[in-house]
Protein backbone atom coordinates (compact mmCIF):
# COMPACT_ATOMS: atom_id res chain seq x y z
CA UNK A 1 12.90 17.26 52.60
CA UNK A 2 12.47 20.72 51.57
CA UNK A 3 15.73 21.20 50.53
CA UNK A 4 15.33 18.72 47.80
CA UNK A 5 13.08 21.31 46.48
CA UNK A 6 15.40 23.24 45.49
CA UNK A 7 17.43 21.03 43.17
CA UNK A 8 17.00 22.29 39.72
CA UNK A 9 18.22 20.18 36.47
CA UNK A 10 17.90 19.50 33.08
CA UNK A 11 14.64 17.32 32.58
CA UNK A 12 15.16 14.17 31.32
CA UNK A 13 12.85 11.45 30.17
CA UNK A 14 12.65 8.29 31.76
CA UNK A 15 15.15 6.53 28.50
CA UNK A 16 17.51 9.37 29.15
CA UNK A 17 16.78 11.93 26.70
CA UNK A 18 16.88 15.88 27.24
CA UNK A 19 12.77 17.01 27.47
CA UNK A 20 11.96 19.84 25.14
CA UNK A 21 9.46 22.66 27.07
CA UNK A 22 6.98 24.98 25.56
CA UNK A 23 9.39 26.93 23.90
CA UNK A 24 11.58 24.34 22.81
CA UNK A 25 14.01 24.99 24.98
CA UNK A 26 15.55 22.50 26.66
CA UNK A 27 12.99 21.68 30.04
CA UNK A 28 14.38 22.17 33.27
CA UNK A 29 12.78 20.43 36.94
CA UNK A 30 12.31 23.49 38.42
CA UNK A 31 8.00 23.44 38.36
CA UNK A 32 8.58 18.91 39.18
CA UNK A 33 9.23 19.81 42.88
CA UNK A 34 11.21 16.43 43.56
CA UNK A 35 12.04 15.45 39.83
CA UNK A 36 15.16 16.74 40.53
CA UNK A 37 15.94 14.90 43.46
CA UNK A 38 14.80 11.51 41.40
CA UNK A 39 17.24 12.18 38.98
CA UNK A 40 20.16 12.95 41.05
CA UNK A 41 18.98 9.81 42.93
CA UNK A 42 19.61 7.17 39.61
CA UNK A 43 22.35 9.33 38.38
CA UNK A 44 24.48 8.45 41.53
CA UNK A 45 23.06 4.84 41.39
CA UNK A 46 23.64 4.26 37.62
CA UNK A 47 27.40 5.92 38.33
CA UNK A 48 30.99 5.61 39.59
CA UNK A 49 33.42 7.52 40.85
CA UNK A 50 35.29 9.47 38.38
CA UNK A 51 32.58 8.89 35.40
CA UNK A 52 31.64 13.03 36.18
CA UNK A 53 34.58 15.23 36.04
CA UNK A 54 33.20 18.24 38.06
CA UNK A 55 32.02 15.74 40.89
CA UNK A 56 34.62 13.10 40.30
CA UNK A 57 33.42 11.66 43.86
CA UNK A 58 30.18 10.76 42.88
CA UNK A 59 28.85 7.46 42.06
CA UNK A 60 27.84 4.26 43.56
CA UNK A 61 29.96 1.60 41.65
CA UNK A 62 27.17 -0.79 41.42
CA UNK A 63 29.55 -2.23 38.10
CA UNK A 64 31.38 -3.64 40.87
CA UNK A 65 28.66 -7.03 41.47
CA UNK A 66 28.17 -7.52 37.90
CA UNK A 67 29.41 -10.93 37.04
CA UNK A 68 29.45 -12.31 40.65
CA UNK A 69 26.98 -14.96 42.22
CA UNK A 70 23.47 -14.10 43.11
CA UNK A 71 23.96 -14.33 46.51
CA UNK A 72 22.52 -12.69 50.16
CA UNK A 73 26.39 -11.32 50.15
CA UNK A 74 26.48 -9.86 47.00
CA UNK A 75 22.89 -8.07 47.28
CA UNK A 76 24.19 -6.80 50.95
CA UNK A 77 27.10 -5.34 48.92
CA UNK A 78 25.15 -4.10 46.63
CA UNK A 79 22.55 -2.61 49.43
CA UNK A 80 25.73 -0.55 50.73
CA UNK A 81 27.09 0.92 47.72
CA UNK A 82 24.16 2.37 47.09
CA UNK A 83 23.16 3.38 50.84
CA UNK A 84 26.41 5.20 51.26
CA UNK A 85 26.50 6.96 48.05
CA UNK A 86 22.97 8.23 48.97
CA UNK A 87 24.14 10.16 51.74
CA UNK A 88 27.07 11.42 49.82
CA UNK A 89 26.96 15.08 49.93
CA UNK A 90 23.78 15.13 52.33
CA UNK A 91 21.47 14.22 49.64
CA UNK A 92 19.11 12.09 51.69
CA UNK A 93 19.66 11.65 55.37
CA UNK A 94 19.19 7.98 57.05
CA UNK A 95 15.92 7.85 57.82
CA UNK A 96 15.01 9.28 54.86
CA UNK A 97 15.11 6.26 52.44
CA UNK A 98 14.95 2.56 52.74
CA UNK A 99 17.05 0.75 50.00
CA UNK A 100 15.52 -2.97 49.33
CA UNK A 101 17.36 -5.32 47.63
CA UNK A 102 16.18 -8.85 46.65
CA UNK A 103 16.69 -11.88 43.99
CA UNK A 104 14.67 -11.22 41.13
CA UNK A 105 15.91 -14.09 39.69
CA UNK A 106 18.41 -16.71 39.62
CA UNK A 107 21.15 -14.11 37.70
CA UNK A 108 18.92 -10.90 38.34
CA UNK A 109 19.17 -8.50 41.15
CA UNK A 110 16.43 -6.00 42.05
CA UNK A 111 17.25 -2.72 43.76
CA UNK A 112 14.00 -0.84 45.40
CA UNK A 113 14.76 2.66 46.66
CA UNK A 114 11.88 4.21 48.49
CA UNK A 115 12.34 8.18 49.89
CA UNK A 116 9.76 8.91 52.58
C-alpha cells in the first residue's frame, strides 16, 4: 500500500469543500498519508463514466440502482460496480479491500468499503 502514499490532492472536507492551510492556500493531502487515497476512493464511488473529462473512464455508475427494488440482486449489482471500478487503474488490488453491502432499510442501501 505504499504507493497510495504517494497520491497527492486537493484536501477536501468531508461535505466537499476545498480546506484552506496555514497560509490560506488551498490544503493539499500530501502530510494525510492515505487522505488521498480516501478521496480518490468516494470520488470513483460517488462517479460515472464520463462525469471527469481528463479521466472520462472513471466512475462507478452507482446512479444505475437508484429507483430499483431493494433486493439481494440489486445490492450484488451494486457490490460490483463498485468492486470493479476500485481496481480501475490499479488503485487497490483484490485483496486489498472488502466492499460490504447490506439493506439498511426497506428503500435504503448501505455500502461499507474497508481497505486493509
Amino acid at each position: 500500500m505504499a504507493r497510495h502514499e504517494k497520491i497527492v490532492d486537493l484536501y477536501w472536507s468531508d461535505e466537499g469543500d476545498f480546506v484552506l492551510g496555514d497560509n490560506n492556500d488551498l490544503r493539499d493531502t500530501q502530510n494525510d498519508a492515505y487522505r488521498g487515497l480516501i478521496q480518490r476512493v468516494l470520488t470513483r464511488i460517488k462517479s460515472r463514466k464520463g462525469d471527469w473529462g481528463l479521466q472520462e473512464s472513471i466512475g462507478a455508475g452507482v446512479t444505475a440502482v437508484v429507483g430499483t427494488p431493494n433486493t439481494a440482486e440489486t445490492g450484488a449489482r451494486l457490490k460490483f460496480l463498485i468492486q470493479n471500478e476500485l481496481m480501475v487503474d490499479d488503485l487497490l488490488r483484490p485483496g486489498e479491500f472488502i466492499v460490504d453491502v447490506f439493506p439498511a432499510s426497506k428503500s435504503i442501501i448501505a455500502v461499507a468499503v474497508v481497505i486493509t
